[in-house]
Protein backbone atom coordinates (compact mmCIF):
# COMPACT_ATOMS: atom_id res chain seq x y z
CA UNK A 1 146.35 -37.04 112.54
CA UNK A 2 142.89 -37.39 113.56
CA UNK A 3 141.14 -41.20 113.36
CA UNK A 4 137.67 -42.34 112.97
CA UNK A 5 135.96 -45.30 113.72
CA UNK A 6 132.29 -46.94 113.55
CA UNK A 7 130.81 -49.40 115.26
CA UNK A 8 133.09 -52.70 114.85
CA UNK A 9 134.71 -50.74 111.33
CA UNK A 10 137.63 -49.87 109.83
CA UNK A 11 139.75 -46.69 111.25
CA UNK A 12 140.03 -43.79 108.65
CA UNK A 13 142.85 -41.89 108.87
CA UNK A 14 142.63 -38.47 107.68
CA UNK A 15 144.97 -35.07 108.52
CA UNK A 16 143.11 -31.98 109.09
CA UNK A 17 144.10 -29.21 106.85
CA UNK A 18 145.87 -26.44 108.62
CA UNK A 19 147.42 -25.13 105.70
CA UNK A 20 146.90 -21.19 104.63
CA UNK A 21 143.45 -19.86 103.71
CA UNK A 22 141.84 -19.63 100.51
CA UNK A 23 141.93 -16.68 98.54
CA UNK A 24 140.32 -17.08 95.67
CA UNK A 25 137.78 -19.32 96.04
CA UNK A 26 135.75 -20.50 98.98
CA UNK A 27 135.94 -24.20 100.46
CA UNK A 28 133.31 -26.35 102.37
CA UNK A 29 133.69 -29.49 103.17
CA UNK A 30 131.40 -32.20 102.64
CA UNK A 31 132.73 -34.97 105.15
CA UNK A 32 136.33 -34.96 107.22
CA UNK A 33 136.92 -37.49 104.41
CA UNK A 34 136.14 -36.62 100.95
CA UNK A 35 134.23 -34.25 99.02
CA UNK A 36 134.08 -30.11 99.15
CA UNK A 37 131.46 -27.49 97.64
CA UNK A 38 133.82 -24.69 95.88
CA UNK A 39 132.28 -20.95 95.69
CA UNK A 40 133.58 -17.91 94.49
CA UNK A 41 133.96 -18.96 91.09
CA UNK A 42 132.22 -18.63 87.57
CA UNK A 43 133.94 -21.48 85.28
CA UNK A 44 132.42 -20.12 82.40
CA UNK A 45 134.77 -17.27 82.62
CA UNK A 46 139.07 -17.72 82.15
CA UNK A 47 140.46 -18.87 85.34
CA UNK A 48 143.43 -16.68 87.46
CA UNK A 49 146.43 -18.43 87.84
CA UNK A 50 145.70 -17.86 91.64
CA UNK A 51 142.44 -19.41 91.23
CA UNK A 52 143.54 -22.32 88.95
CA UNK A 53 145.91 -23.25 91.39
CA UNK A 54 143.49 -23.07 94.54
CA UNK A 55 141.39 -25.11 92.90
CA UNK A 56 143.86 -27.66 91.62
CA UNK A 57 144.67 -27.88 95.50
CA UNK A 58 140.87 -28.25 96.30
CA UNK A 59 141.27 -31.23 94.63
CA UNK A 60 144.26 -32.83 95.93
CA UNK A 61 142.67 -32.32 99.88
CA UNK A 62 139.25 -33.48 98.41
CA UNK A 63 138.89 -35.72 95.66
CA UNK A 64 136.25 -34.79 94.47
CA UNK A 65 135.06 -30.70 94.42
CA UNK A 66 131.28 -29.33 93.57
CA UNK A 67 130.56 -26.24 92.22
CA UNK A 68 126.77 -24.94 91.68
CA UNK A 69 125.49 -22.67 89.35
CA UNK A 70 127.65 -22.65 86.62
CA UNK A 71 126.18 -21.95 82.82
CA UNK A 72 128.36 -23.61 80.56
CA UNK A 73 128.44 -23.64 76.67
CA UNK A 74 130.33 -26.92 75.80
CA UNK A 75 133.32 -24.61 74.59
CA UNK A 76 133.67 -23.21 77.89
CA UNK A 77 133.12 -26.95 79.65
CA UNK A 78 135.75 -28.07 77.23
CA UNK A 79 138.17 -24.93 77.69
CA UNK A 80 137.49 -25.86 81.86
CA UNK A 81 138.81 -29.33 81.50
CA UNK A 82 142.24 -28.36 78.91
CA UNK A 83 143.52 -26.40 81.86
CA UNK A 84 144.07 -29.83 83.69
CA UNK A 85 145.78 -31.47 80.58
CA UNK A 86 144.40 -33.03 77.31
CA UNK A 87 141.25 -34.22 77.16
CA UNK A 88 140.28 -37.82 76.56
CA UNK A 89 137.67 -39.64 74.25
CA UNK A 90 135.62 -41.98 75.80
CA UNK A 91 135.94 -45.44 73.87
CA UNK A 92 132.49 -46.07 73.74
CA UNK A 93 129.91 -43.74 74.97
CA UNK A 94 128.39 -41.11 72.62
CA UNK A 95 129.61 -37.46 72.30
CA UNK A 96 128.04 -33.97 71.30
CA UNK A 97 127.54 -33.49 67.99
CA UNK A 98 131.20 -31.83 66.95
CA UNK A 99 132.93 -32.39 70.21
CA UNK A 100 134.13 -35.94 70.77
CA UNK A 101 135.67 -34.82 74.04
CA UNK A 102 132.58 -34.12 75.26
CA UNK A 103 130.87 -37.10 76.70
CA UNK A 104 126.60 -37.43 76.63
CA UNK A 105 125.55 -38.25 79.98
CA UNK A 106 121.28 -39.23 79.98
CA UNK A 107 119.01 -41.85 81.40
CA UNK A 108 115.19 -41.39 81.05
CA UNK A 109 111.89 -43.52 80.65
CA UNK A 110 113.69 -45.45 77.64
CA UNK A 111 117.27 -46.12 78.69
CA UNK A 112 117.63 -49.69 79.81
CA UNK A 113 120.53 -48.25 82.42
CA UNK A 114 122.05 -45.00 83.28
CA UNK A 115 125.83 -44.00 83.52
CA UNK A 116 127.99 -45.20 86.51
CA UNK A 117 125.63 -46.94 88.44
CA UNK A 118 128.19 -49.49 90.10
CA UNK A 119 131.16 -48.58 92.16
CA UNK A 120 133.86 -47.60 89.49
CA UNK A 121 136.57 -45.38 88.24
CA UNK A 122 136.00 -43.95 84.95
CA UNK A 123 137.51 -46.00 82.21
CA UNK A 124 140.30 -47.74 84.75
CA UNK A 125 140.70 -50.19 81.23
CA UNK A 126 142.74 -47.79 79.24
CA UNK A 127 146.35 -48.18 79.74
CA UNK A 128 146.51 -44.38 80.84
CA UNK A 129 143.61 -44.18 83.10
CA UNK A 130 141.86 -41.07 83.12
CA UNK A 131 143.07 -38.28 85.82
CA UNK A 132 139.84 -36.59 86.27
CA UNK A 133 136.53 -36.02 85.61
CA UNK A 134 134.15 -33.06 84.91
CA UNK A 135 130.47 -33.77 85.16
CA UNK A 136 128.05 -30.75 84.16
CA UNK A 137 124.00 -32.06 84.88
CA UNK A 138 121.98 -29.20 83.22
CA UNK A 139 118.67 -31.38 83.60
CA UNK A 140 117.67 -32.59 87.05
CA UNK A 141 114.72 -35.29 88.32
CA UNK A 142 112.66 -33.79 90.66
CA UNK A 143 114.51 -36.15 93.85
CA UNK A 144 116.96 -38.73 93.72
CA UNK A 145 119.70 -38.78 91.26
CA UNK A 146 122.37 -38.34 93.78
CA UNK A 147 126.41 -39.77 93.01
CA UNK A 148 128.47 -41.13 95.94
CA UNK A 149 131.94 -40.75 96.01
CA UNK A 150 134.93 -42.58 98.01
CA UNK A 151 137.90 -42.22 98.59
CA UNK A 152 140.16 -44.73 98.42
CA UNK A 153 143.42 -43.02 100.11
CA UNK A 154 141.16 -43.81 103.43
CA UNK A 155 140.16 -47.25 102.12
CA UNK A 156 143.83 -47.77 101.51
CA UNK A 157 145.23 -46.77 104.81
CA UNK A 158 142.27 -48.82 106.87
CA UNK A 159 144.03 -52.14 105.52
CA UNK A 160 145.65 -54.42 108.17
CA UNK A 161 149.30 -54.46 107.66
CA UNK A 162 148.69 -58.04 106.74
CA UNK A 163 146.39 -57.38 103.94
CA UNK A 164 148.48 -54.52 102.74
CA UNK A 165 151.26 -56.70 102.25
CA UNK A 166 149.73 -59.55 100.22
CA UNK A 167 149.04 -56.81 97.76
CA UNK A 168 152.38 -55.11 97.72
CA UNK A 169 153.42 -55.29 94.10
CA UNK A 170 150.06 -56.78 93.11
CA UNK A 171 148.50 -56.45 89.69
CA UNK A 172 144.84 -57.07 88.10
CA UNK A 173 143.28 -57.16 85.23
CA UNK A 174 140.86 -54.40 84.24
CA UNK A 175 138.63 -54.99 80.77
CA UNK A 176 135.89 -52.64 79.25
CA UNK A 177 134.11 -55.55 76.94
CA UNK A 178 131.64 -56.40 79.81
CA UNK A 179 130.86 -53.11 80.61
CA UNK A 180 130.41 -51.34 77.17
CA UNK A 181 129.48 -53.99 74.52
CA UNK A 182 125.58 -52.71 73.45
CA UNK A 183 125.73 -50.43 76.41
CA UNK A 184 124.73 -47.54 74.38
CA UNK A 185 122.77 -49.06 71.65
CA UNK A 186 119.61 -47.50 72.81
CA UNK A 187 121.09 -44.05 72.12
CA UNK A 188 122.35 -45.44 68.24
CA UNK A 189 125.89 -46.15 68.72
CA UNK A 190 127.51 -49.13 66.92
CA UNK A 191 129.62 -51.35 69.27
CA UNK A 192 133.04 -51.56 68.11
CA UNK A 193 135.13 -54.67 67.43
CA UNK A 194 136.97 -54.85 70.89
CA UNK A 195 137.34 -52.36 74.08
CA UNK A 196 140.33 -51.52 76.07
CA UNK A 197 142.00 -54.02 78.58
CA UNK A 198 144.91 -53.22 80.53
CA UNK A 199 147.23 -54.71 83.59
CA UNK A 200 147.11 -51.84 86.61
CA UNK A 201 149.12 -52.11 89.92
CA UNK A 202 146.21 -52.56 92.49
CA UNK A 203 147.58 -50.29 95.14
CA UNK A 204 148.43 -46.73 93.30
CA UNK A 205 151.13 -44.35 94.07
CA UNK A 206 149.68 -40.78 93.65
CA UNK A 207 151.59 -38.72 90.77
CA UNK A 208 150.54 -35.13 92.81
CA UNK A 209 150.37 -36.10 96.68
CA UNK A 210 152.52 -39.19 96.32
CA UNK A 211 149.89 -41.26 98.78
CA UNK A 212 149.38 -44.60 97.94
CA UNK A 213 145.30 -45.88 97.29
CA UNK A 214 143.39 -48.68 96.40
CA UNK A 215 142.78 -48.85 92.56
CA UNK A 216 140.89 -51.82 91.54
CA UNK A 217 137.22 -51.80 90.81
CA UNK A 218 133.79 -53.35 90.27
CA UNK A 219 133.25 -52.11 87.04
CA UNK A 220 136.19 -52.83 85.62
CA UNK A 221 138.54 -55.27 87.59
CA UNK A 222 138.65 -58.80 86.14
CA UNK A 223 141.01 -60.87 88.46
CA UNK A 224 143.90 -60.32 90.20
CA UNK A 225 147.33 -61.65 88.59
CA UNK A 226 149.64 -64.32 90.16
CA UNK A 227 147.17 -65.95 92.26
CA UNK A 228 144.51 -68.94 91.58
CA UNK A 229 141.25 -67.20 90.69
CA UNK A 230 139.19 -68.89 93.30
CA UNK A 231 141.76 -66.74 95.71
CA UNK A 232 141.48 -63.78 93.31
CA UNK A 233 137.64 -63.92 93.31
CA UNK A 234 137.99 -63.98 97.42
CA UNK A 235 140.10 -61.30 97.68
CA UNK A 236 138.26 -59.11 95.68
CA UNK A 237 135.23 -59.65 97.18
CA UNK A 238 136.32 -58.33 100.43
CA UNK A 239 138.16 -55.48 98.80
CA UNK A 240 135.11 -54.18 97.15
CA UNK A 241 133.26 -54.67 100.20
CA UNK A 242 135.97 -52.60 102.31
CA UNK A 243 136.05 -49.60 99.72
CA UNK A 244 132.38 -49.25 99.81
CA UNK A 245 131.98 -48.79 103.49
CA UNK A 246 129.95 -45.13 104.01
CA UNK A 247 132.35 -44.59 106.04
CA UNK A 248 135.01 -43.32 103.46
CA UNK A 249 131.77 -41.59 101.26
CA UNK A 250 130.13 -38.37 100.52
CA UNK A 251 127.00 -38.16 98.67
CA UNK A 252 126.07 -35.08 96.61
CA UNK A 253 122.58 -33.75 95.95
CA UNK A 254 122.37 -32.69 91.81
CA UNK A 255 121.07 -29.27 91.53
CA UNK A 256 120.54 -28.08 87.29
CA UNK A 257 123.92 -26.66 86.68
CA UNK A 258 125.97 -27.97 89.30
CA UNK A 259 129.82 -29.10 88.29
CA UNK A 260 131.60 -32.39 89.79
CA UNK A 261 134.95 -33.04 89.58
CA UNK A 262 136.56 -36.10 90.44
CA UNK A 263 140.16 -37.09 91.11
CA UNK A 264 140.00 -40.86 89.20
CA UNK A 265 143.35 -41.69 90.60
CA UNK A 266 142.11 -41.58 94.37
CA UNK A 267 138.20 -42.15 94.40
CA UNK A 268 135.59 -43.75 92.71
CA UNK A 269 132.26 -42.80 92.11
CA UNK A 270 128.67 -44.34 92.16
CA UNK A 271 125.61 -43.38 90.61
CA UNK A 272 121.93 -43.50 91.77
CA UNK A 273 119.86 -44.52 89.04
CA UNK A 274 116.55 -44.00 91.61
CA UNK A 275 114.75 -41.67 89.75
CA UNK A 276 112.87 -43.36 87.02
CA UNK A 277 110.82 -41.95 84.63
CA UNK A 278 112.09 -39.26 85.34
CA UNK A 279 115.39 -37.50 83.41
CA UNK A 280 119.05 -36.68 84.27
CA UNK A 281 121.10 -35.00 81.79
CA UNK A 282 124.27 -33.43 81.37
CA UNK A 283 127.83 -33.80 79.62
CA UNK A 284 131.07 -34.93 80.92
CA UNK A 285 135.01 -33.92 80.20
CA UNK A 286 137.37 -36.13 81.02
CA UNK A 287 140.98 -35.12 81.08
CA UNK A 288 143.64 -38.06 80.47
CA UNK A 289 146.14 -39.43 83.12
CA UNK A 290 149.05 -41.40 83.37
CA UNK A 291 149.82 -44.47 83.52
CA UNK A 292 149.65 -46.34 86.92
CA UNK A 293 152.78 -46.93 89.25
């Protein structure tokens, strides 16, 4: 178990892989803590079973993997994303014409905001939170544009045993009304009477690698349940503050083509919006989860 430290900061905990090589696929890692480029691999072609199931590990050591590259027609995106499990429908954002699975991701010289640019997990509102993501940018600015990811096993884990007992058995409120009412009128889609809300534990048990993480958010989290909201306000604040030191980040660099894909249950995900005029474009698959425990 190998521990890091900055300057007057948390520890992160993280365990060096020593498990057996890759096969299939190639693996470089971003950070010690999160985030891995994946080569070897065309995902517009049908995955192996070998190679499904090296990347499906990818993920559970990463969180988040990056693959560059890859030409995708949205059948093949779509056909990508059903090997993880059904596919989810965003509740607000607009889709590609004939695919409502497949999510429009764009912010140019008229949007009034772009996608994910606050710390959040995709859609943590729903009662079954999404399990992952898969984010295909075919249309790059020319700098800047870049998502952060954290991971939020290592946020977890740098808790004092203190803190990580106040919020044993803790709940919170997460709500989508703030964040999606007239979000996407600019791009002509009709708000719809209400948005999802939901009650999520907010410390996670892992349904794969059965580590426990930090699952409340800025986007999405509300208030904390069973305590005054003054406290609840408090306590969040520091939370969100913890979970966004750099120290438990990556950042990746958008090249045209490249593939993200994020674990939702054990990172969130930020996006730069730093590139104005300028345009960012892609779609997005999003493959449904569980529900929290």
């Amino acid at each position: 178990m190998n521990q890091l430290r900055g300057n007057g900061g948390p520890r992160i905990r993280h365990v060096v892989e020593n498990g057996a090589p890759y096969e299939t696929i190639t693996v470089d890692k971003l950070t010690p803590v999160i985030g891995a480029e994946i080569g070897g691999v065309d995902l517009a072609q049908p995955l192996g079973n070998a190679t499904f199931s090296e990347i499906q590990r990818a993920l559970a050591e990463n969180l988040v993997i990056f693959f560059r590259d890859q030409v995708l027609t949205p059948e093949q995106h779509l056909d990508f994303g059903r090997r993880f499990g059904a596919l989810h429908i965003h509740p607000a954002a607009p889709h590609a014409p004939g695919h409502p699975e497949l999510m429009v991701i764009r912010a140019d010289e008229n949007s009034p905001r772009a996608n994910g640019e606050g710390w959040h997990s995709d859609v943590s509102c729903d009662a079954m939170p999404p399990m992952g993501s898969i984010l295909h940018i075919q249309t790059c600015p020319p700098m800047g544009g870049d998502t952060l990811f954290a991971n939020m096993y290592a946020a977890y884990d740098a808790l004092s045993d203190r803190m990580k007992a106040y919020l044993d058995g803790m709940r919170a409120v997460h709500d989508g009304e703030e964040v999606y009412r007239g979000t996407y009128a600019n791009l002509g889609v009709t708000d719809k009477p209400s948005y999802p809300k939901s009650e999520h534990p907010v410390v996670r048990t892992h349904p794969v690698t059965g580590k426990k993480a930090l699952f409340i958010n800025r986007g999405f989290t509300r208030r904390l349940l069973g305590v005054p909201a003054d406290e609840s306000a408090g306590v969040m604040r520091y939370l969100f503050e913890h979970m966004e030191n750099p120290l438990f980040q990556c950042r990746f660099r958008w090249t045209e083509n490249a593939v993200a894909f994020w674990d939702n249950r054990c990172a969130q995900h930020r996006a730069m919006w730093d590139y104005w005029p300028h345009t960012r474009a892609g779609h997005r698959v999003t493959v449904l989860g569980d529900v929290p425990v």
